[in-house]
PDB file of N, CA and C in Angstrom:
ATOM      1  N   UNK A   1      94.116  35.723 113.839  1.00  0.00           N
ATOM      2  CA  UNK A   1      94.650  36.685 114.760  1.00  0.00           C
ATOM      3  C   UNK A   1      95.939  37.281 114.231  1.00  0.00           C
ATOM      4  N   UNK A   2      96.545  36.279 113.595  1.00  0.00           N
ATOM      5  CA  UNK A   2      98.146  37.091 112.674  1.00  0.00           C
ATOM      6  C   UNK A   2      97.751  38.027 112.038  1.00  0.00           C
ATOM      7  N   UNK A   3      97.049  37.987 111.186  1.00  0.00           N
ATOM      8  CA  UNK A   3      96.609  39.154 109.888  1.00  0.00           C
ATOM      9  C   UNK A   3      96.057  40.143 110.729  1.00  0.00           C
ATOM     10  N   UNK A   4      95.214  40.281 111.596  1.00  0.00           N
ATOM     11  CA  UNK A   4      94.997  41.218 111.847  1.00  0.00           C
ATOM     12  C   UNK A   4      96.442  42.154 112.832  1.00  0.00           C
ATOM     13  N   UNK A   5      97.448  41.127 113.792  1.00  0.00           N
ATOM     14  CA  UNK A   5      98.223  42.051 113.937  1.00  0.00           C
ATOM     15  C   UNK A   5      98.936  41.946 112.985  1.00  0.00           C
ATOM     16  N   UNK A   6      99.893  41.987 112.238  1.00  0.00           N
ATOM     17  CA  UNK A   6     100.071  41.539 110.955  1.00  0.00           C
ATOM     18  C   UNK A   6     100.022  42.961 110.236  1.00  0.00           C
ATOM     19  N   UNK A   7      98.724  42.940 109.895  1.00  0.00           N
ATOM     20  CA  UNK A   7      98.433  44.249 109.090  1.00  0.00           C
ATOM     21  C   UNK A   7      97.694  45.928 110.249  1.00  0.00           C
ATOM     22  N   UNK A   8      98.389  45.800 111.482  1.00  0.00           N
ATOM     23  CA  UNK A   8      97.978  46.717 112.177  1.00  0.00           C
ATOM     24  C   UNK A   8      99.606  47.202 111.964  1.00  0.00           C
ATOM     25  N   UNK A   9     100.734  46.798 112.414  1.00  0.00           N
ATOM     26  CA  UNK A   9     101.912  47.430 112.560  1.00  0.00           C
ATOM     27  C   UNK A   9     102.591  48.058 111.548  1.00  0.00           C
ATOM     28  N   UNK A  10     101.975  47.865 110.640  1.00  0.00           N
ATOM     29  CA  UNK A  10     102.646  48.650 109.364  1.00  0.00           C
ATOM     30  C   UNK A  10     102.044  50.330 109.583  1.00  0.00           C
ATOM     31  N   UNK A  11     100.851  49.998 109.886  1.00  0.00           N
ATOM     32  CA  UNK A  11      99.922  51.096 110.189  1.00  0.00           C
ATOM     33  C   UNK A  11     100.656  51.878 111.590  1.00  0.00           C
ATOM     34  N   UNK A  12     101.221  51.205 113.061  1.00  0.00           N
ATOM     35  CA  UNK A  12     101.264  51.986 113.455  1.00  0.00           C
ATOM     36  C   UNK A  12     102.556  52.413 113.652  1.00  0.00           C
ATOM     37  N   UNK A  13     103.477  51.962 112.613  1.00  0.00           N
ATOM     38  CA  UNK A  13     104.660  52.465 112.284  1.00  0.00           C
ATOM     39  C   UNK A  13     104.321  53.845 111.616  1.00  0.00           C
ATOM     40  N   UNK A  14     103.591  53.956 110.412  1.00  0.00           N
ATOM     41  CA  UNK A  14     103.019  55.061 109.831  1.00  0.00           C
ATOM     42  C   UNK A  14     102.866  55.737 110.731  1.00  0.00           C
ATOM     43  N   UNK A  15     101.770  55.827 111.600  1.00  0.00           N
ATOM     44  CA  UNK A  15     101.806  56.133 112.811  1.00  0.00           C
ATOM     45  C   UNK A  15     102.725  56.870 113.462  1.00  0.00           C
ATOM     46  N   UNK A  16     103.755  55.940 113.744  1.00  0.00           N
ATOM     47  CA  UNK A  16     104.929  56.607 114.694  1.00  0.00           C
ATOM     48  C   UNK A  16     105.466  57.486 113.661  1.00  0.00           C
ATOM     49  N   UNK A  17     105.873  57.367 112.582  1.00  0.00           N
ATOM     50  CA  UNK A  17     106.634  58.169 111.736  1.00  0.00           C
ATOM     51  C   UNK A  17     106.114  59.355 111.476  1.00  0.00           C
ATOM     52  N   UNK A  18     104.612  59.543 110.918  1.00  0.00           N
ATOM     53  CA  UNK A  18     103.745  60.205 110.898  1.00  0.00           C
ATOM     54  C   UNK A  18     104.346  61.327 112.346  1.00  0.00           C
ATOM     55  N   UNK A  19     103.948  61.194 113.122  1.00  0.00           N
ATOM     56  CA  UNK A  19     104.074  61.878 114.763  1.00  0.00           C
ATOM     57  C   UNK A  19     105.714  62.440 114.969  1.00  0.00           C
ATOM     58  N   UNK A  20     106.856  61.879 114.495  1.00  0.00           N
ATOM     59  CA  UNK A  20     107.683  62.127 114.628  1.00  0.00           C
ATOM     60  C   UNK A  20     108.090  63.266 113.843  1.00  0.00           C
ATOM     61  N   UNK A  21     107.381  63.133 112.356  1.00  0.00           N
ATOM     62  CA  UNK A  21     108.056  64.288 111.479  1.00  0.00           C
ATOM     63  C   UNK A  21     107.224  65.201 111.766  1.00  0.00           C
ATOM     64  N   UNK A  22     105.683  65.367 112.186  1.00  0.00           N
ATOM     65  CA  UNK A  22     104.945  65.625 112.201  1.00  0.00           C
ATOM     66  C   UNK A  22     105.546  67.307 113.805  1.00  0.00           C
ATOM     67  N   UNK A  23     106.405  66.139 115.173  1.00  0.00           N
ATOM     68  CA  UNK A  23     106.708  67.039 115.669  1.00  0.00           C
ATOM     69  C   UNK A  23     108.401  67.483 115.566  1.00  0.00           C
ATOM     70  N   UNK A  24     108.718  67.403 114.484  1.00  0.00           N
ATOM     71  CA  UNK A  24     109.877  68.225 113.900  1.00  0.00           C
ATOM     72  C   UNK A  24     109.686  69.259 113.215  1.00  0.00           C
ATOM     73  N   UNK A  25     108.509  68.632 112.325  1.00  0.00           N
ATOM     74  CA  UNK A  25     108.237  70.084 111.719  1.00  0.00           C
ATOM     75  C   UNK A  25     107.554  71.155 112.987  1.00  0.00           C
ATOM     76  N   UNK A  26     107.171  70.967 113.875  1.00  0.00           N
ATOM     77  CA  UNK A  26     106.698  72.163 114.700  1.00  0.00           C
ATOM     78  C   UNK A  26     107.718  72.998 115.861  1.00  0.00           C
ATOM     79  N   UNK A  27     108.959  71.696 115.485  1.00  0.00           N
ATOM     80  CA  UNK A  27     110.384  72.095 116.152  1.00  0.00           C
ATOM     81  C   UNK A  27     110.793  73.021 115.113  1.00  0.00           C
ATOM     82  N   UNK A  28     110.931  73.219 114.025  1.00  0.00           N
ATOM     83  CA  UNK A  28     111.671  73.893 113.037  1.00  0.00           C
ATOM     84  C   UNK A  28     110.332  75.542 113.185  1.00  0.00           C
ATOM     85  N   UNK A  29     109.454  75.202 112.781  1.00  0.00           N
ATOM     86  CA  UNK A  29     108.398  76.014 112.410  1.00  0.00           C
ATOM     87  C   UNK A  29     108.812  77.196 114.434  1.00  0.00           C
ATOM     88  N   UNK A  30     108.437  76.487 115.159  1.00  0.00           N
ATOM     89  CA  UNK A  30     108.792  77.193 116.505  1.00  0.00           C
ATOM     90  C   UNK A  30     110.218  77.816 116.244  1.00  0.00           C
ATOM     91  N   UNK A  31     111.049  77.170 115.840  1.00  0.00           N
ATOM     92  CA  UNK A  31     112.622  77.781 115.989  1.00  0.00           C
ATOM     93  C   UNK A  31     112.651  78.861 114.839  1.00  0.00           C
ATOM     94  N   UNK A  32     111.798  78.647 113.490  1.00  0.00           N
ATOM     95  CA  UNK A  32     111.870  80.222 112.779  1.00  0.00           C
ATOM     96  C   UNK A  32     111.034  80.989 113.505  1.00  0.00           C
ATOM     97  N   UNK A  33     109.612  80.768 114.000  1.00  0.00           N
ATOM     98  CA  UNK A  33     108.964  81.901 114.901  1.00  0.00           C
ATOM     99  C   UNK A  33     110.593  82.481 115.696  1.00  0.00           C
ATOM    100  N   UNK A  34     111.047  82.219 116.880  1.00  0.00           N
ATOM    101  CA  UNK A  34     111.630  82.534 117.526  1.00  0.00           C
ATOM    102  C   UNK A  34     112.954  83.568 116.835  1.00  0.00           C
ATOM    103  N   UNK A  35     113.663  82.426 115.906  1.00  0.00           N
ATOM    104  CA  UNK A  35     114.501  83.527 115.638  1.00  0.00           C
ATOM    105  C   UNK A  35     114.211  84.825 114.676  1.00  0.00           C
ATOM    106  N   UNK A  36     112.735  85.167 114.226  1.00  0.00           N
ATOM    107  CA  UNK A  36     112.246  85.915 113.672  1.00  0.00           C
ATOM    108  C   UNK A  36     112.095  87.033 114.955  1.00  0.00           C
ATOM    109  N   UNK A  37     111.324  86.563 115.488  1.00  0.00           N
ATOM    110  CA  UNK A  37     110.937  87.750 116.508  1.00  0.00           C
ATOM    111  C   UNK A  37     112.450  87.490 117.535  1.00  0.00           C
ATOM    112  N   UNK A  38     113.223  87.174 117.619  1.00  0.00           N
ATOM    113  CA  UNK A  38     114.680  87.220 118.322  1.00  0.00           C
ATOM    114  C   UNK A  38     115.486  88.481 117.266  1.00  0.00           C
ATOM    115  N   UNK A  39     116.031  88.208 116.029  1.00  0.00           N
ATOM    116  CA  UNK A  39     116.433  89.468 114.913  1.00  0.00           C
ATOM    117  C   UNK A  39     115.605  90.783 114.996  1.00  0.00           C
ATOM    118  N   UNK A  40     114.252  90.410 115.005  1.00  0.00           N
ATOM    119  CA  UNK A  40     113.284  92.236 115.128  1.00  0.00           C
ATOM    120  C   UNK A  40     113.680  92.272 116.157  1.00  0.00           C
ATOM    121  N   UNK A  41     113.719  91.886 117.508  1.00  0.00           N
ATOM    122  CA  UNK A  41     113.941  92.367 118.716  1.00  0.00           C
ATOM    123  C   UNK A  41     115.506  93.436 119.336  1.00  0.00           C
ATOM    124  N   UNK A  42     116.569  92.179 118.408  1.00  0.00           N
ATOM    125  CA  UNK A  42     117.843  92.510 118.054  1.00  0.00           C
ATOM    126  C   UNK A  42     118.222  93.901 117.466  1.00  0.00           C
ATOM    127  N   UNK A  43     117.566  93.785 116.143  1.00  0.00           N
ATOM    128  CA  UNK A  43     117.721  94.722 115.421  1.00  0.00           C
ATOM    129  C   UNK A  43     116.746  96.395 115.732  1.00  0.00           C
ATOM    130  N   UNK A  44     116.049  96.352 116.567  1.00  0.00           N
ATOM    131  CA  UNK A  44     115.336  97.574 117.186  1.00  0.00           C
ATOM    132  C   UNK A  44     116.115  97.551 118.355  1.00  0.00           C
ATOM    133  N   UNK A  45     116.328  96.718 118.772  1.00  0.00           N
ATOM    134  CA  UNK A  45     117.424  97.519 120.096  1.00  0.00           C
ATOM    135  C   UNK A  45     118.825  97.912 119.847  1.00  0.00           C
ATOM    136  N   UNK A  46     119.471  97.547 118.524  1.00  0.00           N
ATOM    137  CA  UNK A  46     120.274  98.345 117.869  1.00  0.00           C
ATOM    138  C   UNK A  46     119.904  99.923 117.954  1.00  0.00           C
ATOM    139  N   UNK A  47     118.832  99.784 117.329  1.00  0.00           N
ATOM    140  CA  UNK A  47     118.123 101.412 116.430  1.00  0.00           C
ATOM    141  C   UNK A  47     118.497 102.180 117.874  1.00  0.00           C
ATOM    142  N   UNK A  48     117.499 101.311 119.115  1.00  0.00           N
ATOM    143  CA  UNK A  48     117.396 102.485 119.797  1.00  0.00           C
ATOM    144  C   UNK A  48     118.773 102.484 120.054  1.00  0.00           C
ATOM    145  N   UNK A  49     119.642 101.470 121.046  1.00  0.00           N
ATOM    146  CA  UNK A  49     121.046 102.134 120.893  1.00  0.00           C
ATOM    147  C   UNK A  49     121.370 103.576 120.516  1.00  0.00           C
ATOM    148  N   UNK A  50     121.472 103.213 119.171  1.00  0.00           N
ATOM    149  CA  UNK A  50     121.512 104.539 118.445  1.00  0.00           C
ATOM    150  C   UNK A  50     120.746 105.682 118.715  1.00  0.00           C
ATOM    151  N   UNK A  51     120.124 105.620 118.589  1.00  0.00           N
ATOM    152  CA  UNK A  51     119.015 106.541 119.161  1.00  0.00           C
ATOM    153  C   UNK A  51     118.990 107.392 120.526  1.00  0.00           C
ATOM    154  N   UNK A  52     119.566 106.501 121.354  1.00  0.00           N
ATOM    155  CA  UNK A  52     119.970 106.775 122.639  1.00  0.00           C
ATOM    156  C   UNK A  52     120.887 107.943 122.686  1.00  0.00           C
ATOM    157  N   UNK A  53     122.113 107.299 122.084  1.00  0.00           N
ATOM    158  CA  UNK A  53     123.188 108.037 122.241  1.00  0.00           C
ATOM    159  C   UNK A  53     123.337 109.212 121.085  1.00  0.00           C
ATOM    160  N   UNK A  54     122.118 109.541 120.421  1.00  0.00           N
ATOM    161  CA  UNK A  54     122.033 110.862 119.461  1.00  0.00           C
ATOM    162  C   UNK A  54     121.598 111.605 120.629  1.00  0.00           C
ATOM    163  N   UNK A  55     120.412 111.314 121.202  1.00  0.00           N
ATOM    164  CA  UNK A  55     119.669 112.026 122.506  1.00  0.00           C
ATOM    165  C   UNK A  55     120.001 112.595 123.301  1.00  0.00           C
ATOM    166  N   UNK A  56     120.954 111.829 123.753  1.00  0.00           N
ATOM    167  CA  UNK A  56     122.097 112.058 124.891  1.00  0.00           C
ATOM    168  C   UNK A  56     122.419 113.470 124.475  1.00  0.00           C
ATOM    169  N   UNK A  57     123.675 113.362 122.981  1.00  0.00           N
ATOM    170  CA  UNK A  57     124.483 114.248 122.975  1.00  0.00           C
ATOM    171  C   UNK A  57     123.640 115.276 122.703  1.00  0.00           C
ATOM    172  N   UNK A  58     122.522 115.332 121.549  1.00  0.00           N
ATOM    173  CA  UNK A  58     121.864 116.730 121.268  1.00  0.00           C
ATOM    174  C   UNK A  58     120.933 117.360 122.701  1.00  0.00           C
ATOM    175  N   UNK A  59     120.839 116.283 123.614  1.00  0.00           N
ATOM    176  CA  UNK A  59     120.440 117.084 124.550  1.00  0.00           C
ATOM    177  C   UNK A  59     121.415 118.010 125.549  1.00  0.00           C
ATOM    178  N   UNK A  60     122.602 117.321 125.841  1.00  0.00           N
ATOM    179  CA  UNK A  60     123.481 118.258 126.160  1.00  0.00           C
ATOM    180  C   UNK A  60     123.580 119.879 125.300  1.00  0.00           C
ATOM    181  N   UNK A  61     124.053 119.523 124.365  1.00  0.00           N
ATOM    182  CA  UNK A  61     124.176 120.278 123.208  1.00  0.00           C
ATOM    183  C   UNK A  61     122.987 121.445 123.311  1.00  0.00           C
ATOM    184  N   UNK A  62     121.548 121.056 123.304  1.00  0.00           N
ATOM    185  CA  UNK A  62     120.761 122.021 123.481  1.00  0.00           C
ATOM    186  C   UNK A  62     120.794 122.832 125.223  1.00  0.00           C
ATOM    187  N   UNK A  63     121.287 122.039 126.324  1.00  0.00           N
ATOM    188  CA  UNK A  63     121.233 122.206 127.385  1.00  0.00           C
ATOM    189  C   UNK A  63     122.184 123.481 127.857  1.00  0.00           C
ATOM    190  N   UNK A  64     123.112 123.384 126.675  1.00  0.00           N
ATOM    191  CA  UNK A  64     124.596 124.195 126.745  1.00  0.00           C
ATOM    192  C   UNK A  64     124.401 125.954 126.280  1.00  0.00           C
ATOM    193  N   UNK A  65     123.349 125.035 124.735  1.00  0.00           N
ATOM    194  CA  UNK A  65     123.517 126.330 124.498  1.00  0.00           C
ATOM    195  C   UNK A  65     122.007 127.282 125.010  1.00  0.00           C
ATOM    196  N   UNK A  66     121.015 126.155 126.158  1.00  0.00           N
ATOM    197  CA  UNK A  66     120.115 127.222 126.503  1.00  0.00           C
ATOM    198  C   UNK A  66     120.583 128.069 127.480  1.00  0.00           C
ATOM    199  N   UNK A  67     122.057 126.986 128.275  1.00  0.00           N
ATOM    200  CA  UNK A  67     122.353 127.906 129.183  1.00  0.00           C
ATOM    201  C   UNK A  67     123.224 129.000 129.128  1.00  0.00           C
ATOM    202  N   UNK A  68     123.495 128.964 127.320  1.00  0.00           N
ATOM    203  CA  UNK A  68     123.982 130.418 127.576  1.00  0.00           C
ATOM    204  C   UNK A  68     123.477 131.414 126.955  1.00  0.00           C
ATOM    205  N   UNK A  69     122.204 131.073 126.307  1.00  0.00           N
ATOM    206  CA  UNK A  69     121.731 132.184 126.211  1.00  0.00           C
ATOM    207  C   UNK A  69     120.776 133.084 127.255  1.00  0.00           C
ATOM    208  N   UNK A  70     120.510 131.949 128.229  1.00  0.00           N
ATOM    209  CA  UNK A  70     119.799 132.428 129.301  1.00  0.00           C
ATOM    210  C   UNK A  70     121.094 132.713 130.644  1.00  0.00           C
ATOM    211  N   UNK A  71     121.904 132.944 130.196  1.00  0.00           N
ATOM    212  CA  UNK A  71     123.505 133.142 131.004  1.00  0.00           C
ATOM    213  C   UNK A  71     124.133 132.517 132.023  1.00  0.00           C
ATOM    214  N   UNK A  72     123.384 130.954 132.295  1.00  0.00           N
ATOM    215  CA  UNK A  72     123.475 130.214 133.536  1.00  0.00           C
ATOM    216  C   UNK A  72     123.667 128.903 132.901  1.00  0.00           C
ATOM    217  N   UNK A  73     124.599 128.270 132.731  1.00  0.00           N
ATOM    218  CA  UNK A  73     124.490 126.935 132.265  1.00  0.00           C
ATOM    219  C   UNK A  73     123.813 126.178 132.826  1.00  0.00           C
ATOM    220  N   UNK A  74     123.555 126.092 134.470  1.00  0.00           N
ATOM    221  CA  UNK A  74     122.414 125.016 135.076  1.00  0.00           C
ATOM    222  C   UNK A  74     121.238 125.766 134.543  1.00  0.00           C
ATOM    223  N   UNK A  75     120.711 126.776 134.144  1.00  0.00           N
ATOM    224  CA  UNK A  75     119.689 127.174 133.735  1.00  0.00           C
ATOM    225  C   UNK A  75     119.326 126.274 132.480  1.00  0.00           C
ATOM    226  N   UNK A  76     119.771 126.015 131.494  1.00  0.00           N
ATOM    227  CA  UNK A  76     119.517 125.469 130.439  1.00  0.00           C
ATOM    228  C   UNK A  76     119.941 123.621 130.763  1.00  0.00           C
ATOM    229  N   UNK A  77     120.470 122.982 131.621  1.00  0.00           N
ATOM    230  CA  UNK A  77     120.489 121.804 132.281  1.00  0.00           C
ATOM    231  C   UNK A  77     118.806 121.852 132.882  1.00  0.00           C
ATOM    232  N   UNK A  78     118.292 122.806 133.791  1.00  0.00           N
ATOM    233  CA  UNK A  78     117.062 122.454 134.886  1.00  0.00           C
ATOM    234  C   UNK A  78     115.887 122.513 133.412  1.00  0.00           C
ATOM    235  N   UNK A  79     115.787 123.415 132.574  1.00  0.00           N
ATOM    236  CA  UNK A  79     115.282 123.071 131.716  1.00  0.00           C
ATOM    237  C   UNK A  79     114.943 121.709 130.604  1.00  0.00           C
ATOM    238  N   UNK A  80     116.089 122.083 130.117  1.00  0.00           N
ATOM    239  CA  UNK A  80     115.845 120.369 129.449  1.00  0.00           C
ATOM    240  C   UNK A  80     115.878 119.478 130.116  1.00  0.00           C
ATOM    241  N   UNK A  81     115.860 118.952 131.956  1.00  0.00           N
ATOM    242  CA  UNK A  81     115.591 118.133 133.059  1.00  0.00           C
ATOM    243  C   UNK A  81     114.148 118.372 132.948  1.00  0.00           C
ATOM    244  N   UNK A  82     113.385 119.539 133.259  1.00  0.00           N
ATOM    245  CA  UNK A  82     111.682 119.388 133.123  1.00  0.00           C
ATOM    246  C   UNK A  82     111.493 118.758 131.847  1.00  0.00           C
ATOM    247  N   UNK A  83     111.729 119.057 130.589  1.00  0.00           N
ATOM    248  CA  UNK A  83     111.234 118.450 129.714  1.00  0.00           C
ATOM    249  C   UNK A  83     111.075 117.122 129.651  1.00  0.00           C
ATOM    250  N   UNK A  84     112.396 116.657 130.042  1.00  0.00           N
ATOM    251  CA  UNK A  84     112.435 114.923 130.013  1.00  0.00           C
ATOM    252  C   UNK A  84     110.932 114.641 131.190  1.00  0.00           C
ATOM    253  N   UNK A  85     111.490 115.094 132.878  1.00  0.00           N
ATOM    254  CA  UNK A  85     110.316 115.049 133.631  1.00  0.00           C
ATOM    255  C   UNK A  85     108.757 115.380 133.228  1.00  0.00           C
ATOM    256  N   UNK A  86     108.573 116.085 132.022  1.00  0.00           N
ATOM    257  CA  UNK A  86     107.150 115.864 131.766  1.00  0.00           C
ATOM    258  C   UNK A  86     106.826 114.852 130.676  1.00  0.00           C
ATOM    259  N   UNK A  87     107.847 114.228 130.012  1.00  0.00           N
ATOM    260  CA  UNK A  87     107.608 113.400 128.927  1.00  0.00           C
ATOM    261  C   UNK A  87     107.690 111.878 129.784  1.00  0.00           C
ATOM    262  N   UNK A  88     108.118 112.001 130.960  1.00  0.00           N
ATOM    263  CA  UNK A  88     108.387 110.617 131.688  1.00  0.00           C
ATOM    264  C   UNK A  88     107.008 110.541 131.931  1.00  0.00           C
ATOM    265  N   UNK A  89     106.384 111.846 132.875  1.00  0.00           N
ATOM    266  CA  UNK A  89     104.769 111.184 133.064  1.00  0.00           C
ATOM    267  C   UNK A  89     103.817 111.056 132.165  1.00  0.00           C
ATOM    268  N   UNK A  90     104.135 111.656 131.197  1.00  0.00           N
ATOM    269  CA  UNK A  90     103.541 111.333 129.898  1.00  0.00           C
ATOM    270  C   UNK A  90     103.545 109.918 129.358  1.00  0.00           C
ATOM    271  N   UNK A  91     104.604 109.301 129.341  1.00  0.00           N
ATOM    272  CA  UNK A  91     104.913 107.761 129.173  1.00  0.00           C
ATOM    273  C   UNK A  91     104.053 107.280 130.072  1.00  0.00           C
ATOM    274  N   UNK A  92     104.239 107.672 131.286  1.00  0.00           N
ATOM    275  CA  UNK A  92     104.014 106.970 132.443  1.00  0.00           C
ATOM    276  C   UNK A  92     102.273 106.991 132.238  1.00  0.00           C
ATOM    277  N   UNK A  93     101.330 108.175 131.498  1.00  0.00           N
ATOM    278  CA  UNK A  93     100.093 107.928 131.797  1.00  0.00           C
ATOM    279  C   UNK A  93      99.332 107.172 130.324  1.00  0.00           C
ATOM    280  N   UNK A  94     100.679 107.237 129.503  1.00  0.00           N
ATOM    281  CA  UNK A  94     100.181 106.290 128.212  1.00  0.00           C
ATOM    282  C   UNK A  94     100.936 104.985 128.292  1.00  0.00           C
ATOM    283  N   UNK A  95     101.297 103.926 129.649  1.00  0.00           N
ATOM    284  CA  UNK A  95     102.086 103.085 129.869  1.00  0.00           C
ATOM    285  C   UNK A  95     101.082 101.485 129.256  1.00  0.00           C
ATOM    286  N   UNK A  96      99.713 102.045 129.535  1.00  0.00           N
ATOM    287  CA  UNK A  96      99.197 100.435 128.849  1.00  0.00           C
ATOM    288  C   UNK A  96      98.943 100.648 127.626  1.00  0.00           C
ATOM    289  N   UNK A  97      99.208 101.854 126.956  1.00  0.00           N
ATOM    290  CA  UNK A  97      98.502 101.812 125.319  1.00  0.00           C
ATOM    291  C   UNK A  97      99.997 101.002 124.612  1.00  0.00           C
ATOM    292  N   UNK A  98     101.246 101.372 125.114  1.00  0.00           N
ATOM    293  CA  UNK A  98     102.375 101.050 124.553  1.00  0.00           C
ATOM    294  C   UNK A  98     102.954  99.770 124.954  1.00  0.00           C
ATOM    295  N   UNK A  99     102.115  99.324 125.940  1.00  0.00           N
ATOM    296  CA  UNK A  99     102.507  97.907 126.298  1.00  0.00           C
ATOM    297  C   UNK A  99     101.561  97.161 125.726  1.00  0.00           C
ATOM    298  N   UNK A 100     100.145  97.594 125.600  1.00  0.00           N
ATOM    299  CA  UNK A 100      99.313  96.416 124.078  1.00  0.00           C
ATOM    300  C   UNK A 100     100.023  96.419 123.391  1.00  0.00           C
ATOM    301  N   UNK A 101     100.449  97.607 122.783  1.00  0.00           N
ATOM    302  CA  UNK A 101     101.377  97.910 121.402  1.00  0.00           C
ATOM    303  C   UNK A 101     101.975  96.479 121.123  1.00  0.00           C
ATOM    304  N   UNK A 102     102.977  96.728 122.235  1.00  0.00           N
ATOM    305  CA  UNK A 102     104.292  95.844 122.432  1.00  0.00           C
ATOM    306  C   UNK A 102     103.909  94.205 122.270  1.00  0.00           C
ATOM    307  N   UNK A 103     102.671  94.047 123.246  1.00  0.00           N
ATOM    308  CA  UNK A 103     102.324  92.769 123.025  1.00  0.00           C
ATOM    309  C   UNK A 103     101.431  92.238 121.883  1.00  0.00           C
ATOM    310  N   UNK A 104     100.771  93.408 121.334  1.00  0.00           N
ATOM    311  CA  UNK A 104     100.257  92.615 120.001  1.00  0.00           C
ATOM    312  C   UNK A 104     101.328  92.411 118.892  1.00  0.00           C
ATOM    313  N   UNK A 105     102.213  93.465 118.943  1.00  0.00           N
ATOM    314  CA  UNK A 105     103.346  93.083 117.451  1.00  0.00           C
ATOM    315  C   UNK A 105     103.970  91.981 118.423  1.00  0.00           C
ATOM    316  N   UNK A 106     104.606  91.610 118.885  1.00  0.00           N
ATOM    317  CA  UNK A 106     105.183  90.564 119.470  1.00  0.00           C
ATOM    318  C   UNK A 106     104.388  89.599 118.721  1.00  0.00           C
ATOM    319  N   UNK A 107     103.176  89.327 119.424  1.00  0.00           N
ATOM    320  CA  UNK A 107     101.977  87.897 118.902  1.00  0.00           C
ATOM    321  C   UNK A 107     101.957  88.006 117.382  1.00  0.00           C
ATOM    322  N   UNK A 108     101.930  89.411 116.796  1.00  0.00           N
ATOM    323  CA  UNK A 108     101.244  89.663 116.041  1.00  0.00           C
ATOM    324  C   UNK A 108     102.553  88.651 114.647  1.00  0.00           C
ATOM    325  N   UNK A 109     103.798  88.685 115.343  1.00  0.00           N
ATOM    326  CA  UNK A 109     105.695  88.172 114.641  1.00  0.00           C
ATOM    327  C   UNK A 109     105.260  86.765 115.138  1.00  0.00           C
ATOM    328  N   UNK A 110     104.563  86.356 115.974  1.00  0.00           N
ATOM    329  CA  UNK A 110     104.707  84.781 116.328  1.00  0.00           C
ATOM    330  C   UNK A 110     103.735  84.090 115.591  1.00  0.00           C
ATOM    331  N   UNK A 111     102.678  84.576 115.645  1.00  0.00           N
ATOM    332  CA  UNK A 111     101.539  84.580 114.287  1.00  0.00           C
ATOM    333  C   UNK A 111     101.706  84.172 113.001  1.00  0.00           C
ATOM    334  N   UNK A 112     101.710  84.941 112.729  1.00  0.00           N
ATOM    335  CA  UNK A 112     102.608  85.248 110.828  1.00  0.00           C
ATOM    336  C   UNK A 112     103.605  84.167 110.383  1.00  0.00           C
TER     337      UNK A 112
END
């Protein structure tokens, strides 16, 4: 009866050790997934940032000068206001193609 426990605990030390590194490495492997898709996430909401605040100003900018060539400054404001208003429902009627989008590159960074 010794030998057999005897020669089981070596085994289920292996065992335990085995399991332990076994879930570290899926602690490490999870924590680069994460901070991979955490930096792309980071770093595109930089962009748009940026992006934002180009928008902003060149839309003023175009808003200014439609309204003076059309001689009404709210004239060239109500204008570039429809534009945005037709590009919103535009978003709004392509809202699940850009949310697969969103969720396959997401999976697609946790994946990889």
């Amino acid at each position: 009866m010794e030998t057999t426990t005897s020669s089981i605990e070596p085994l289920l030390q292996r065992a335990e050790e085995y399991g332990k590194t076994t879930l570290e490495l899926l602690k490490l492997k999870s924590l680069d997934k994460v901070a991979t898709v955490a930096a792309a996430m980071i770093s595109r909401l930089i962009l748009i940032s940026i992006l934002v605040f180009f928008v902003f100003t060149l839309t003023v900018a175009v808003a200014l000068w439609l309204g003076e060539v059309l001689g009404k400054n709210y004239y060239g404001f109500l204008i570039v206001a429809s534009f945005y208003a037709l590009l919103a429902i535009i978003l709004f009627l392509i809202r699940p193609f850009i949310k697969t989008g969103v969720n396959n590159s997401i999976v697609k960074q946790l994946l990889n």
